[in-house]
Protein backbone atom coordinates (compact mmCIF):
# COMPACT_ATOMS: atom_id res chain seq x y z
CA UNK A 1 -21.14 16.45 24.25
CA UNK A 2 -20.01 17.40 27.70
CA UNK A 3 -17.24 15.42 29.64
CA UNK A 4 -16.18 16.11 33.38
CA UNK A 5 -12.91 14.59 34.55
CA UNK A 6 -13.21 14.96 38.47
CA UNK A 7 -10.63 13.55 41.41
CA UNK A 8 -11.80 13.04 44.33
CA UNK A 9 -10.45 11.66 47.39
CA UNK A 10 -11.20 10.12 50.27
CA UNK A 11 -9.88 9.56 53.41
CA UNK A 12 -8.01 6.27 53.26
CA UNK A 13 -10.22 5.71 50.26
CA UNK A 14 -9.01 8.08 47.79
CA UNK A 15 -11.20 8.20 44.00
CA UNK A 16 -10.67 9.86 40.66
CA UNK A 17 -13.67 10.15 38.81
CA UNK A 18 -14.65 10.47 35.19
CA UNK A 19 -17.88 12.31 34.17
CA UNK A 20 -19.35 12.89 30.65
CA UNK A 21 -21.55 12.18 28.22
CA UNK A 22 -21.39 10.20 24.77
CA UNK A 23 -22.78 11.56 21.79
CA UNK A 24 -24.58 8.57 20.91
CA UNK A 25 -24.82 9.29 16.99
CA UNK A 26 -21.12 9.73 17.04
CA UNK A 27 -20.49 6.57 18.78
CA UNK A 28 -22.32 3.63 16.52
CA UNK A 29 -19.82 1.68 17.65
CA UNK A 30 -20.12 1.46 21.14
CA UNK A 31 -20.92 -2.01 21.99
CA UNK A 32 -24.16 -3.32 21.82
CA UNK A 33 -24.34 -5.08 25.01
CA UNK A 34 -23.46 -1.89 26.84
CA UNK A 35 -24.58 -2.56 30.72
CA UNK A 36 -24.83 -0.17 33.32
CA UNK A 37 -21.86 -1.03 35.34
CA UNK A 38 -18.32 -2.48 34.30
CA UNK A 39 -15.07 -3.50 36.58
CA UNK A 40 -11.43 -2.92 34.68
CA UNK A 41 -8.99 -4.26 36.50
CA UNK A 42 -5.19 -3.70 35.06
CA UNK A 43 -3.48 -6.15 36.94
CA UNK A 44 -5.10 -8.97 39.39
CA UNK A 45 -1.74 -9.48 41.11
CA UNK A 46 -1.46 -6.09 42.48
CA UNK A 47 -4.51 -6.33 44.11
CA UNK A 48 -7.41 -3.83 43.99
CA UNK A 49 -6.24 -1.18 46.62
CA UNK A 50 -3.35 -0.98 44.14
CA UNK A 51 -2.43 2.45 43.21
CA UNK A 52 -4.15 2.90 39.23
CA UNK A 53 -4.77 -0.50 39.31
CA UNK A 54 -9.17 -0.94 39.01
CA UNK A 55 -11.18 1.37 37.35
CA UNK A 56 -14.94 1.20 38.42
CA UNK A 57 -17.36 2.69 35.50
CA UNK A 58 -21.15 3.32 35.46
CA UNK A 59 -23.34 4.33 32.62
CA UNK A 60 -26.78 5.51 34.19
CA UNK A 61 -28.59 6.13 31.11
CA UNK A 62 -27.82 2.77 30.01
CA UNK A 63 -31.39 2.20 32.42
CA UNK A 64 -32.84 5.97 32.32
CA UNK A 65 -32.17 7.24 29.36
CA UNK A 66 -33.67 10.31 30.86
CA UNK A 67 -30.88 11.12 32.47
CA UNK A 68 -28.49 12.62 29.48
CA UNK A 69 -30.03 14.94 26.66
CA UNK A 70 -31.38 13.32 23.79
CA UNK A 71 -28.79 11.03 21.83
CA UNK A 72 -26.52 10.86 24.65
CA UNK A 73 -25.33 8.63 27.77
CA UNK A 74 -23.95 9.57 30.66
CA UNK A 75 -20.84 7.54 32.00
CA UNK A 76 -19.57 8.32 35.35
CA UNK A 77 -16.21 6.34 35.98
CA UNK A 78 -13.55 6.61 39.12
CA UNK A 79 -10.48 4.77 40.76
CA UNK A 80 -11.85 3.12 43.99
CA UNK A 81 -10.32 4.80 47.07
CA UNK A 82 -6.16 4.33 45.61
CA UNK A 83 -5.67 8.37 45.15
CA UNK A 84 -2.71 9.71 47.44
CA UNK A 85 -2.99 13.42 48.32
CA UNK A 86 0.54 13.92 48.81
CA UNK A 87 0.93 13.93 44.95
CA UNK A 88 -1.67 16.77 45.10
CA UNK A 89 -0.86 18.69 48.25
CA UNK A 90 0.96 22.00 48.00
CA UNK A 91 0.33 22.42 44.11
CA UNK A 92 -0.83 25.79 42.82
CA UNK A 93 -3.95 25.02 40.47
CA UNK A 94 -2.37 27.68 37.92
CA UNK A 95 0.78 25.68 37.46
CA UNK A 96 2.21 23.90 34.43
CA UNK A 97 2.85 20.85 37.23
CA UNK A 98 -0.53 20.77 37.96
CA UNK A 99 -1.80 20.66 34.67
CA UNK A 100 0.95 18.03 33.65
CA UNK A 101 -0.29 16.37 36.60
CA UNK A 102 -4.13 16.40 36.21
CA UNK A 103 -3.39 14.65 32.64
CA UNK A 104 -1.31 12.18 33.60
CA UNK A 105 -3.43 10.53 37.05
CA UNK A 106 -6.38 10.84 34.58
CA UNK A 107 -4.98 8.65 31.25
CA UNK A 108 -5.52 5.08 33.75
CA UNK A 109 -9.44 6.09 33.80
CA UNK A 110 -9.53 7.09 29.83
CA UNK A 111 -8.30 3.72 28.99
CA UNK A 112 -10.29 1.91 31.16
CA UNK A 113 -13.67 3.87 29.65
CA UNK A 114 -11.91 3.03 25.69
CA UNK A 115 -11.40 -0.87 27.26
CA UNK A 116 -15.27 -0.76 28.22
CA UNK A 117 -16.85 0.99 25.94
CA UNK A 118 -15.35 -0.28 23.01
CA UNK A 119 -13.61 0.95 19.76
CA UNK A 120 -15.90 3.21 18.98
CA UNK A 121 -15.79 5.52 21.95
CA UNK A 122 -13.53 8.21 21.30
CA UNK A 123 -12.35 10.94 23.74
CA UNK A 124 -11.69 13.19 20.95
CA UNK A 125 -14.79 13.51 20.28
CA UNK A 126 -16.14 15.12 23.24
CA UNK A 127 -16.26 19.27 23.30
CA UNK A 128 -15.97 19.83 26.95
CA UNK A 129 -13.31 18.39 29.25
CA UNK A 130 -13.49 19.91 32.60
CA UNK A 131 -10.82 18.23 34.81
CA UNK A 132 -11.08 18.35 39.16
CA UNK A 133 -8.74 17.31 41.64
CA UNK A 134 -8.30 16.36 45.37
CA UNK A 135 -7.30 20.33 45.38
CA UNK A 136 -10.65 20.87 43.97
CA UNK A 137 -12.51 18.83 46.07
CA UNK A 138 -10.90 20.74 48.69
CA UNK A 139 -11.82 24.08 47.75
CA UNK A 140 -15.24 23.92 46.46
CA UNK A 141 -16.37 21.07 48.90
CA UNK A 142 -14.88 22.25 51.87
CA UNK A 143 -13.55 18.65 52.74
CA UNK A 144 -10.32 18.59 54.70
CA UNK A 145 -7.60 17.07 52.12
CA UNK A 146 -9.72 16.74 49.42
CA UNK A 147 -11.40 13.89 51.28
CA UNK A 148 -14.87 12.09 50.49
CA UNK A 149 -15.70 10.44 53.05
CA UNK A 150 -14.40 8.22 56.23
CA UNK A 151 -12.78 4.91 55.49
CA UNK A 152 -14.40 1.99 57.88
CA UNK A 153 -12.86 -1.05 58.08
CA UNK A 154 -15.21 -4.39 57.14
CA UNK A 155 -15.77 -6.29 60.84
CA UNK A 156 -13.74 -3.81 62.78
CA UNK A 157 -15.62 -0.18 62.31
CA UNK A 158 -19.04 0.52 61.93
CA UNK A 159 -20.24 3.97 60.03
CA UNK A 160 -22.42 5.95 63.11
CA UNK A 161 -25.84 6.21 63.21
CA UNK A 162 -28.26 8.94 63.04
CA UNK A 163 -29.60 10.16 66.43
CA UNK A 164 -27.16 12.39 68.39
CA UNK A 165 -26.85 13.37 72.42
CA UNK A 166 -29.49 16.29 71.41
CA UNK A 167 -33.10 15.83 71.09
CA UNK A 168 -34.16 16.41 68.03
CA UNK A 169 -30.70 16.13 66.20
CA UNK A 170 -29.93 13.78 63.52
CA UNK A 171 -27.25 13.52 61.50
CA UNK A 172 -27.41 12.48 57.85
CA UNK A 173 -24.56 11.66 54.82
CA UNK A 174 -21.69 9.71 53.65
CA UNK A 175 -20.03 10.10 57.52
CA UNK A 176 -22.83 7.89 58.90
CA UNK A 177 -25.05 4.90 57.89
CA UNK A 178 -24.79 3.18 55.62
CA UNK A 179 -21.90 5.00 54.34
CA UNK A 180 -20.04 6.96 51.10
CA UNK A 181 -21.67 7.42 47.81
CA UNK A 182 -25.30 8.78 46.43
CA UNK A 183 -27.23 5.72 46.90
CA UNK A 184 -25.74 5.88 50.79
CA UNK A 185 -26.01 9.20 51.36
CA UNK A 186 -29.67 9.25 49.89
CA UNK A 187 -30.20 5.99 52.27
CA UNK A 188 -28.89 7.97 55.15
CA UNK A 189 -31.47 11.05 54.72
CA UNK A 190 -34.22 7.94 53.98
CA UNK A 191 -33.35 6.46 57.36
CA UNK A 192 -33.73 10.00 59.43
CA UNK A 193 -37.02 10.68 57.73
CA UNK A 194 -38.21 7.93 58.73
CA UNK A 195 -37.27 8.01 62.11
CA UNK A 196 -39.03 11.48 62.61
CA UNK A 197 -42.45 9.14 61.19
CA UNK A 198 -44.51 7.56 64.21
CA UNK A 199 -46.00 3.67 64.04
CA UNK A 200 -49.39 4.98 63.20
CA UNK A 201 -48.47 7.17 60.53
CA UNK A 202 -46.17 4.73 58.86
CA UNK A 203 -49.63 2.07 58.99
CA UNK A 204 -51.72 5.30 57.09
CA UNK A 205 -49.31 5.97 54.47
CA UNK A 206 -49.24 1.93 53.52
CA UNK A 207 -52.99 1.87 53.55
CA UNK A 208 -53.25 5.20 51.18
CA UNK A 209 -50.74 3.73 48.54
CA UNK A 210 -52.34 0.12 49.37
CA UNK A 211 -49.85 -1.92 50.90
């Protein structure tokens, strides 16, 4: 089985996020009714920019089981944009604090994924733990602070768009339309490629696949 533990932050929207994958013959009692997305929230009257308060969780495979190795699902789970750097900033990665630390932030996301998934979901169970934080993020991303992404405010900001002052220049990812996270990101790159596509050769590529 192979489980990634991964924090990542954002700017004004800071995340932790859980990776890993479920060893499906291990887990016969996962509940049946497993769906692909689940909400945990802790406590309603904190609010859901509360600091470890919601817990957003994903299982992909759920809908393509293709996705994980034979017998397994992958569940990708993270705290949406509540992270503060400042518990993270100035920490050497080699440390026992940091290691104390990593385990601690992380146990509001375990529970969550044992809440969802059901008694029969273990963490035990899985062989590789590989834990990441807004450090990590920082070194191996190259994002200033450990951040993932800008933070736009709903009916004040809008994320930019694509074209730039130089001809020929677009800009693509989670810093522009529409926004933070694969399905964005992917809807960014989308959007360029198909502003690089004239009129007429958006009408011949309907007729070939018969639209």
């Amino acid at each position: 089985m192979f489980k990634q533990l991964h924090f990542l932050l954002k700017e004004k929207r800071r995340e932790r996020h859980l990776r890993f994958s479920i060893d499906t013959p291990y887990y016969k009692g996962l509940r049946e009714d497993l769906g692909i997305h689940h909400i945990v929230v802790n406590d309603w009257d904190r609010g859901v920019d509360a600091d470890q308060n919601v817990v957003l969780i994903s299982v992909p495979s759920v809908l393509s089981p293709d996705l994980a190795p034979p017998g397994k699902h992958v569940l990708h789970a993270y705290t949406p944009g509540t992270e503060p750097f400042e518990l993270w900033k100035g920490l050497d990665p080699r440390s026992a604090e940091y290691k104390k630390l990593k385990a601690e932030r992380s146990e509001v996301i375990w529970r969550a994924v044992e809440r969802a998934l059901g008694s029969g979901f273990s963490r035990d169970k899985c062989d590789v733990k590989l834990v990441g934080t807004p450090l990590t993020h920082q070194r191996f991303l190259r994002r200033n602070r450990g951040t993932y992404g800008p933070a736009i405010q709903a009916g004040k900001e809008t994320f930019p768009g694509h074209s730039t002052p130089i001809p020929q220049l677009y800009c693509c990812g989670d810093s522009t339309f529409p926004g933070i996270g694969v399905p964005a990101v992917a809807a960014s790159g989308a959007i360029v490629a198909n502003s690089l596509v004239s009129v007429s050769q958006h009408s011949e590529l309907l007729d070939a696949i018969g639209i």
